[in-house]
C-alpha atoms as a PDB file:
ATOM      1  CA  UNK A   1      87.489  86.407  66.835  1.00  0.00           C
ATOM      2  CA  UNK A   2      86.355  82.731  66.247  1.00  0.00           C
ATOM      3  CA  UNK A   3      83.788  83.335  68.539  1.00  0.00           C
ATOM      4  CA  UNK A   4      81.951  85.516  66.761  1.00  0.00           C
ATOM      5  CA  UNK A   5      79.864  84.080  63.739  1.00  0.00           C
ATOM      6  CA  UNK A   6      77.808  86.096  61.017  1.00  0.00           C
ATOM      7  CA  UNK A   7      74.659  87.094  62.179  1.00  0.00           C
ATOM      8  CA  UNK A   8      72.132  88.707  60.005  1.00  0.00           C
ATOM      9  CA  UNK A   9      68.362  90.265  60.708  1.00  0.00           C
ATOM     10  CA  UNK A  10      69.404  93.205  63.330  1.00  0.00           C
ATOM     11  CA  UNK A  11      66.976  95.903  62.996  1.00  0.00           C
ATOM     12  CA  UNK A  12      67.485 100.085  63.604  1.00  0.00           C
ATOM     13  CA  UNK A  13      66.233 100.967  66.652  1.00  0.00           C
ATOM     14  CA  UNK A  14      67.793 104.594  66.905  1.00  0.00           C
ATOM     15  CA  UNK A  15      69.041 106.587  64.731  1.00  0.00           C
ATOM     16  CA  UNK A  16      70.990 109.828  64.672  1.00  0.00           C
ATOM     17  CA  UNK A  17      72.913 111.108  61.871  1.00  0.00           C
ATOM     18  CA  UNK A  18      75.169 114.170  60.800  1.00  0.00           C
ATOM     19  CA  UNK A  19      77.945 115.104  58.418  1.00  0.00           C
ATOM     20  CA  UNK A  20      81.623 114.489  59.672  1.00  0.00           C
ATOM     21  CA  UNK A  21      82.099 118.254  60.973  1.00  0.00           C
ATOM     22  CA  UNK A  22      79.061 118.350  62.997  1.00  0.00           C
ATOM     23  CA  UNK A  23      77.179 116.787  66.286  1.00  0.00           C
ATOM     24  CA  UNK A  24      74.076 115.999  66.912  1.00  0.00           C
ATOM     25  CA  UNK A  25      72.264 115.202  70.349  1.00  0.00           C
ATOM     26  CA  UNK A  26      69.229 112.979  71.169  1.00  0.00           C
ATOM     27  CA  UNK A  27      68.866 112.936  75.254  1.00  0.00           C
ATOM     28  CA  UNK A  28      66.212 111.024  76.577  1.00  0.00           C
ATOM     29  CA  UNK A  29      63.651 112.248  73.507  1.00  0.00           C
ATOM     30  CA  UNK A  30      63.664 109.813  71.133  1.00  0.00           C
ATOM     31  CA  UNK A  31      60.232 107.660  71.537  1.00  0.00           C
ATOM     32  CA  UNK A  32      60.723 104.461  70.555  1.00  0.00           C
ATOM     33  CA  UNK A  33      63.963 104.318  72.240  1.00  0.00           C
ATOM     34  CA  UNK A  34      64.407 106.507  75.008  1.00  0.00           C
ATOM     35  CA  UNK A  35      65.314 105.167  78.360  1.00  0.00           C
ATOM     36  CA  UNK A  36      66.597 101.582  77.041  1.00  0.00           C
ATOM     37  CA  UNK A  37      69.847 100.697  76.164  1.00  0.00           C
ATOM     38  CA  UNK A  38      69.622 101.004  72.369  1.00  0.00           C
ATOM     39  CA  UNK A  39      68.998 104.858  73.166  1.00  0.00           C
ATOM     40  CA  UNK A  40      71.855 107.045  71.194  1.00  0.00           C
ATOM     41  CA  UNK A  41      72.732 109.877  72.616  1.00  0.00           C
ATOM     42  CA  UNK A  42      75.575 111.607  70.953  1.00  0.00           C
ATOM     43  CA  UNK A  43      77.415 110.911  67.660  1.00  0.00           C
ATOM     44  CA  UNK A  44      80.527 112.934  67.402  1.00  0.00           C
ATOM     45  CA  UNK A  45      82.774 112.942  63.956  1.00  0.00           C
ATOM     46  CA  UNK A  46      86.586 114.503  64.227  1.00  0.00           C
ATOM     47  CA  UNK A  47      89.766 114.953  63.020  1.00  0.00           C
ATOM     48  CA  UNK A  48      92.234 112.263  65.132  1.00  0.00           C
ATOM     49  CA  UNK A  49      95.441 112.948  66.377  1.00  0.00           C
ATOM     50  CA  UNK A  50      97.163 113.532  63.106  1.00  0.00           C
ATOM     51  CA  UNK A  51      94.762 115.225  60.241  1.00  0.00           C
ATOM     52  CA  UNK A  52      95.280 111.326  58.558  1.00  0.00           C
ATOM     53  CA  UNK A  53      92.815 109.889  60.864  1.00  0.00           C
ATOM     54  CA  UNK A  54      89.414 110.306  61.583  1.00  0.00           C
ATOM     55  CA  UNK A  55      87.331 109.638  64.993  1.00  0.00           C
ATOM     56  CA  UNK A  56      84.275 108.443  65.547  1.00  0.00           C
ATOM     57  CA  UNK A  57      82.137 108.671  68.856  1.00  0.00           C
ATOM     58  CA  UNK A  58      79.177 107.114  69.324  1.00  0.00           C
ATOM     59  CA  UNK A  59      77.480 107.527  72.938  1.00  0.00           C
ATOM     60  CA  UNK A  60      74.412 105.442  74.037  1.00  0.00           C
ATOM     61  CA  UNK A  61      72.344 104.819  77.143  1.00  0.00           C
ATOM     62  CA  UNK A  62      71.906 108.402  78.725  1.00  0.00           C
ATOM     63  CA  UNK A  63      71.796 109.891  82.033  1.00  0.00           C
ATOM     64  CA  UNK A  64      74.086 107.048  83.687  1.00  0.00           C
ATOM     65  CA  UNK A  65      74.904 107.404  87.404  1.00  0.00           C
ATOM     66  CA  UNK A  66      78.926 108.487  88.165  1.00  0.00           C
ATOM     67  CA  UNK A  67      81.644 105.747  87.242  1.00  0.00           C
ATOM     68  CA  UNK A  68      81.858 103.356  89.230  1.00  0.00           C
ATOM     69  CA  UNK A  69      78.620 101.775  89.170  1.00  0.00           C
ATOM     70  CA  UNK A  70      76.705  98.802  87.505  1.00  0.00           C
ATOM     71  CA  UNK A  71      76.117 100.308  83.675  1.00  0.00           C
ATOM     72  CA  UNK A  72      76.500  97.915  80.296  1.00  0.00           C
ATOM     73  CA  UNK A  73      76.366  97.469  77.160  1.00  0.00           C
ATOM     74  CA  UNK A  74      73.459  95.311  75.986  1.00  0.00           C
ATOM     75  CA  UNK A  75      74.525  92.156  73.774  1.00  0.00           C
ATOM     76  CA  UNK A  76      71.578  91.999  72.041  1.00  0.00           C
ATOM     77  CA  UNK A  77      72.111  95.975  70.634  1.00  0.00           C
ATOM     78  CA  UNK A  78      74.785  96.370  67.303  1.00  0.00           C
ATOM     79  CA  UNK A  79      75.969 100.039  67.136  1.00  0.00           C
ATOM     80  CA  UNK A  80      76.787 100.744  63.253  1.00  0.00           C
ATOM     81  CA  UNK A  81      79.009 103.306  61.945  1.00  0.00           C
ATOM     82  CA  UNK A  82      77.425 104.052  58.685  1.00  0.00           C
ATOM     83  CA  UNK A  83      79.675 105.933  56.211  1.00  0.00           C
ATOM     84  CA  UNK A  84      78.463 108.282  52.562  1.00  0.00           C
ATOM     85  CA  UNK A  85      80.869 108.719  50.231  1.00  0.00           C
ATOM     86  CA  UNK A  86      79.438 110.183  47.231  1.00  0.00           C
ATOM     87  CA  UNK A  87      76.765 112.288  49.015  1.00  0.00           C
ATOM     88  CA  UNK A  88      73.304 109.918  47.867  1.00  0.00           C
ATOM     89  CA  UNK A  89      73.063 109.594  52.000  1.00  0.00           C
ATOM     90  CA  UNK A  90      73.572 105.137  51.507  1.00  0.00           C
ATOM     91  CA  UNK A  91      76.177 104.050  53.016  1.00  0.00           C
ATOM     92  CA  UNK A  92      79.234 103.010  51.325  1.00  0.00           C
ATOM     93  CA  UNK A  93      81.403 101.610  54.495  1.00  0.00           C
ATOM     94  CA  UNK A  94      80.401 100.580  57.623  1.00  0.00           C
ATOM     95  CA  UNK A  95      81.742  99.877  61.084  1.00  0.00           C
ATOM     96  CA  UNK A  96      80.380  97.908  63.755  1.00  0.00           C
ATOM     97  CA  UNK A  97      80.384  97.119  67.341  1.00  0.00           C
ATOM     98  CA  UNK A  98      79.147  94.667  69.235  1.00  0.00           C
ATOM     99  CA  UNK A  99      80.017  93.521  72.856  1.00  0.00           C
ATOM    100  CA  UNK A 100      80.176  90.148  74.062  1.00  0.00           C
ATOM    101  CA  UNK A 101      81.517  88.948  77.658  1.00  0.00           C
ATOM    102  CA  UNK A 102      83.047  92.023  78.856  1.00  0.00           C
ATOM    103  CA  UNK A 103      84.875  92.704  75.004  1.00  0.00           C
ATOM    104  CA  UNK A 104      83.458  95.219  72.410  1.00  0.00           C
ATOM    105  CA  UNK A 105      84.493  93.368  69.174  1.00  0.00           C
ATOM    106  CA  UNK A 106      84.716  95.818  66.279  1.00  0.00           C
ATOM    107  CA  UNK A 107      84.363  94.861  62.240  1.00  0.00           C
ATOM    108  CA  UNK A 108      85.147  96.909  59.249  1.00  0.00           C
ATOM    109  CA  UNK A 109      85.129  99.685  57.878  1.00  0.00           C
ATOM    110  CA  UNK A 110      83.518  97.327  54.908  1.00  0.00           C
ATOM    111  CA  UNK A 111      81.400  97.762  52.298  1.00  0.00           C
ATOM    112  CA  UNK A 112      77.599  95.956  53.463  1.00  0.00           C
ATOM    113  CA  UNK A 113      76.382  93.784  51.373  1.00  0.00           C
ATOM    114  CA  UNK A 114      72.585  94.952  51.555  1.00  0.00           C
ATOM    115  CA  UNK A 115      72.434  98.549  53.168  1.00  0.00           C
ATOM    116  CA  UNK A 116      68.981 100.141  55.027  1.00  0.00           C
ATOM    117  CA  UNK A 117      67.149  98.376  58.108  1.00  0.00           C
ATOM    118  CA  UNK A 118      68.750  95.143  58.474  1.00  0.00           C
ATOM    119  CA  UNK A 119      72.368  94.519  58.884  1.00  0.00           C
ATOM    120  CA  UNK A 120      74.583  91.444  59.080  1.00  0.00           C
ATOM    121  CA  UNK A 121      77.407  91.120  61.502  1.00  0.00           C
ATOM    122  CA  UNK A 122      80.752  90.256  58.682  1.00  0.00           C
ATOM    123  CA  UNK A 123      83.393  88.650  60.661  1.00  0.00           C
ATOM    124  CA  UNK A 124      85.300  87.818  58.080  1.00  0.00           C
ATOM    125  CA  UNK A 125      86.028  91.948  57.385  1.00  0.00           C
ATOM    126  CA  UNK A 126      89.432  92.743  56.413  1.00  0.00           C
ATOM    127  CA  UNK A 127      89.763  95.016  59.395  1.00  0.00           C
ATOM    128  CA  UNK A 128      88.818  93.584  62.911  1.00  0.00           C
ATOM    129  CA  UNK A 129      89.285  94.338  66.072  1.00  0.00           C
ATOM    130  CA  UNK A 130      88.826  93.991  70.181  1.00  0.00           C
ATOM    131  CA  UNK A 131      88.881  96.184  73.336  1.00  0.00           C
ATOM    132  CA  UNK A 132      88.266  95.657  77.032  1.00  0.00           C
ATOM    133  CA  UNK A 133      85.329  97.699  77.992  1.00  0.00           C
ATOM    134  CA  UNK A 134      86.091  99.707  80.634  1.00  0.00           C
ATOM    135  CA  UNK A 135      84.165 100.377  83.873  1.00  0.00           C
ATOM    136  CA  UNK A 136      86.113 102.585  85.541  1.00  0.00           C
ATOM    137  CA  UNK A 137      88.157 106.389  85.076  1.00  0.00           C
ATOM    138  CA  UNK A 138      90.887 103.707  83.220  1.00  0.00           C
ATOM    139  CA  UNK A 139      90.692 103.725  79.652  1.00  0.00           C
ATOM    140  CA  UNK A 140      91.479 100.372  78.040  1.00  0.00           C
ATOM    141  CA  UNK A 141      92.464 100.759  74.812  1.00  0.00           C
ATOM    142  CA  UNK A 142      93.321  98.568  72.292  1.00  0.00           C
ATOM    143  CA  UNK A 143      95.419  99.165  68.387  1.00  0.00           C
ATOM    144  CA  UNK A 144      95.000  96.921  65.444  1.00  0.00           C
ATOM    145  CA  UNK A 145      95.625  97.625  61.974  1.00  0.00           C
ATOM    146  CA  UNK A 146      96.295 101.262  62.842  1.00  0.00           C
ATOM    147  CA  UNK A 147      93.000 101.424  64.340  1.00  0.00           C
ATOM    148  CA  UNK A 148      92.433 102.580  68.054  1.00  0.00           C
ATOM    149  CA  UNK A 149      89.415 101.373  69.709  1.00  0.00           C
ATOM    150  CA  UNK A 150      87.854 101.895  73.252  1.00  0.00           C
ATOM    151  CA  UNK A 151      84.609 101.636  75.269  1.00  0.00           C
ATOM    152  CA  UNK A 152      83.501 101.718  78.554  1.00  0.00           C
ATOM    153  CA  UNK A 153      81.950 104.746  80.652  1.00  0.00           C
ATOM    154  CA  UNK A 154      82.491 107.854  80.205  1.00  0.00           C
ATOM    155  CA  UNK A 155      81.365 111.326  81.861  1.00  0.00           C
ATOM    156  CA  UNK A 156      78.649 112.847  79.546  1.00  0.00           C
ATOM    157  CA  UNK A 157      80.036 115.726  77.277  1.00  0.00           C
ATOM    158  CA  UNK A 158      76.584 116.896  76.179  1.00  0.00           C
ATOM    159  CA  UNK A 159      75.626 120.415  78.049  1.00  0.00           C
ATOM    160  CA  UNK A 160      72.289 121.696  78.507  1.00  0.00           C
ATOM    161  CA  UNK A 161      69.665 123.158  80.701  1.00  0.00           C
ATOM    162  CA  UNK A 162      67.407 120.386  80.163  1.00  0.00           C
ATOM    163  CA  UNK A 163      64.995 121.703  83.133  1.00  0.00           C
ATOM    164  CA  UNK A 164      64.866 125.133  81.937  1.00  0.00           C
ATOM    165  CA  UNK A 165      63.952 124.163  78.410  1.00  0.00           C
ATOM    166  CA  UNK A 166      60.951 122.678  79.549  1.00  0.00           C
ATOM    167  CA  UNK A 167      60.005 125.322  81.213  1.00  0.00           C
ATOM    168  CA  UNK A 168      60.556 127.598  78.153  1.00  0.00           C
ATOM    169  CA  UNK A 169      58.567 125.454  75.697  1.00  0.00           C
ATOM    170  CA  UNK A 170      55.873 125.065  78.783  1.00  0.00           C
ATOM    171  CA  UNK A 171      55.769 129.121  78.736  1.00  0.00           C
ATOM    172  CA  UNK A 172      56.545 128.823  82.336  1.00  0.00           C
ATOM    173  CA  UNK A 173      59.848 130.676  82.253  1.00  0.00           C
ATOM    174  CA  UNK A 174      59.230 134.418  81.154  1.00  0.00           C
ATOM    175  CA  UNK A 175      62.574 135.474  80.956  1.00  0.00           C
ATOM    176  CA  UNK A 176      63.647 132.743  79.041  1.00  0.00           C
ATOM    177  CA  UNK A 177      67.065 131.112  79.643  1.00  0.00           C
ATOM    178  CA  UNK A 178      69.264 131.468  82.476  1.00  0.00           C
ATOM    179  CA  UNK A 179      72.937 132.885  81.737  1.00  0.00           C
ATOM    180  CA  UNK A 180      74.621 130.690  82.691  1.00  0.00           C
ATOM    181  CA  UNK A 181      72.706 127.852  82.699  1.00  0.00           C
ATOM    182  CA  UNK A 182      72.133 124.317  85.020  1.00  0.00           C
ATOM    183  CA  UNK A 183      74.042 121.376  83.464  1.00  0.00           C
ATOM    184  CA  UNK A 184      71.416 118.596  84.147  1.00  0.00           C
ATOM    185  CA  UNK A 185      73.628 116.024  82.664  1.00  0.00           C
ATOM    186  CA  UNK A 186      76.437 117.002  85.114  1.00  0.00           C
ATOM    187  CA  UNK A 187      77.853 114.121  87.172  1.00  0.00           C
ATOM    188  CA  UNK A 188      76.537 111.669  85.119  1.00  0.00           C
ATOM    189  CA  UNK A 189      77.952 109.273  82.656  1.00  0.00           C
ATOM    190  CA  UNK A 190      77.096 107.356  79.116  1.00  0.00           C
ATOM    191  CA  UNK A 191      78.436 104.535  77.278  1.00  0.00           C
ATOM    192  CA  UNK A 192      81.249 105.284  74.639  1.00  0.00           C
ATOM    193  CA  UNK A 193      82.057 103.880  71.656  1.00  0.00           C
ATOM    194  CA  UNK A 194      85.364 105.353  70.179  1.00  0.00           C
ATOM    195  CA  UNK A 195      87.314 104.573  67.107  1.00  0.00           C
ATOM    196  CA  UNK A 196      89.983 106.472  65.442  1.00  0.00           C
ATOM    197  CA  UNK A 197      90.585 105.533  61.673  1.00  0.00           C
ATOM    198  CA  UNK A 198      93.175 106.639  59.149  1.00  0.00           C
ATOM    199  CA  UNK A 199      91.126 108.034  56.087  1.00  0.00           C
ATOM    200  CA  UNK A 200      92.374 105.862  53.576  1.00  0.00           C
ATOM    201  CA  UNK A 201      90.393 102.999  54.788  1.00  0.00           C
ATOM    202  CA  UNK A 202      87.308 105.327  54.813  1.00  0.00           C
ATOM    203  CA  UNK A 203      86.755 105.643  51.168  1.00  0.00           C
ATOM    204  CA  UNK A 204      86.605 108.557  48.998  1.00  0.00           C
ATOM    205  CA  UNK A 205      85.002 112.018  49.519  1.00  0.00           C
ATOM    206  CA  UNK A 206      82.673 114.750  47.548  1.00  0.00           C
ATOM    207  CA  UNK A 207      82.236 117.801  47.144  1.00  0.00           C
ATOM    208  CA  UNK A 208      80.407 119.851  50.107  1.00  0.00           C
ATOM    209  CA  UNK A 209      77.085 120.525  49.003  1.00  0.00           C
ATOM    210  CA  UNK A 210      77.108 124.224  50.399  1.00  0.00           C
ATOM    211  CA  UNK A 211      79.699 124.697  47.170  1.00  0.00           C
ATOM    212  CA  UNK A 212      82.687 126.138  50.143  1.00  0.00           C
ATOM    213  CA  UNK A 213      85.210 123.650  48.035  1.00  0.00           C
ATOM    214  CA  UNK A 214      85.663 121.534  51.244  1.00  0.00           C
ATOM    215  CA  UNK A 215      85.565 117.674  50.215  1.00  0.00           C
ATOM    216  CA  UNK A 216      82.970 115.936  52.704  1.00  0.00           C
ATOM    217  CA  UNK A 217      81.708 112.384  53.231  1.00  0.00           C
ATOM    218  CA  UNK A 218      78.868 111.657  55.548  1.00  0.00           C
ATOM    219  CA  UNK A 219      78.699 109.858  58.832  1.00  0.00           C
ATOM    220  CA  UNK A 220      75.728 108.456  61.012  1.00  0.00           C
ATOM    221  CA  UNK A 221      75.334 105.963  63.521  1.00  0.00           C
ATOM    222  CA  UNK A 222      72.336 103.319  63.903  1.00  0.00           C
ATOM    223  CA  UNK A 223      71.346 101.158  67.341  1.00  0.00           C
ATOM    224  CA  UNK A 224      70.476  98.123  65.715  1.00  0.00           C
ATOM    225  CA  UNK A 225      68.428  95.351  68.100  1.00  0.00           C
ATOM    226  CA  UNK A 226      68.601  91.285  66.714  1.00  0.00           C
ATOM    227  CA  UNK A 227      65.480  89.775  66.038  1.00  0.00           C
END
């Protein structure tokens, strides 16, 4: 990890955020950000392979053509991992990603020392890591202090008639949705970021704020551009 010094001044440049049991999309609609490679399209927040870890997804740069061909991350675009846990919505932990030469070199989860717009790269985090990005159906993955890491294309998991929609909020479609629906985003691919965690590096938890007793902490994910 020599290679990679601390770099501060990167600045949001998409945003999508959710609590840890629930997705949220962003395909292609996002102004400032659509169509360029700092577009996020899905953020995904799971239980792991034993209920001790926790996964994180974070999907940019929509509408890729099938594996195979030319797609990349961008080196000059940090994807942060942003992680609540006492419920003010500031995040408490963070994880980040940045690629560099064909690696996606991961830091943290660590507490920020400044939180908001601006981030600094912290390679001196107690928890780093490294993966091969994959370009192909293979999935390189990588394991370092009991955290699993991966990127590289994937197919697109997000479903929707993106064509009829339009049509529907156009008032060009009468009957409304088709059952079943067209899966516009079929056959092509994003860019995946992946990283499974065990909890107790993710901080504490609260109380869910719909009172069901569940305890809850809060996860988002930020594009970040350097400046």
């Amino acid at each position: 990890m020599n290679s990679m010094k601390k770099t501060n001044l990167w600045i949001l440049g998409g945003l999508v955020s959710l609590g840890v049991v629930l997705t949220a999309a962003d395909h292609l609609d996002a102004p400032k950000v659509a169509g360029t490679t700092a577009d996020i399209t899905d953020f995904y927040a799971f239980e792991g392979a034993t209920a001790s870890n926790t996964v994180f997804v974070a999907n940019v740069q929509s509408s890729l053509a099938p594996a195979g061909t030319t797609a990349s991350f961008d080196e000059n675009v940090l994807v942060e991992i942003n992680i609540d846990n006492d419920g003010d919505l500031i995040e408490d932990l963070v994880i980040q990603a940045i690629p560099r030469n064909s690696i996606m070199y991961f830091f943290g989860p660590f507490a920020p020392g400044a939180t908001g717009l601006n981030s600094t790269i912290n390679s001196d985090a107690s928890y780093l890591g490294e993966v091969e990005i994959s370009t192909s159906s293979e999935a390189k993955t990588a394991t370092a202090n009991g955290i699993s890491y991966f990127a590289g294309l994937r197919e697109d998991p997000f479903y929707f008639d993106f064509s009829q929609y339009n049509k529907v909020i156009a008032g060009d479609a009468p009957n409304g949705f088709n059952v079943p629906g067209t899966d516009d985003f079929d056959n092509t691919n994003v860019l995946s970021i992946v990283v499974e965690v065990p909890n107790e590096f993710l901080g504490g938890t609260f109380d869910h704020p719909a009172g069901t007793g569940a305890k809850v902490f809060n996860a988002w994910v930020e594009a970040k551009t350097k400046q």
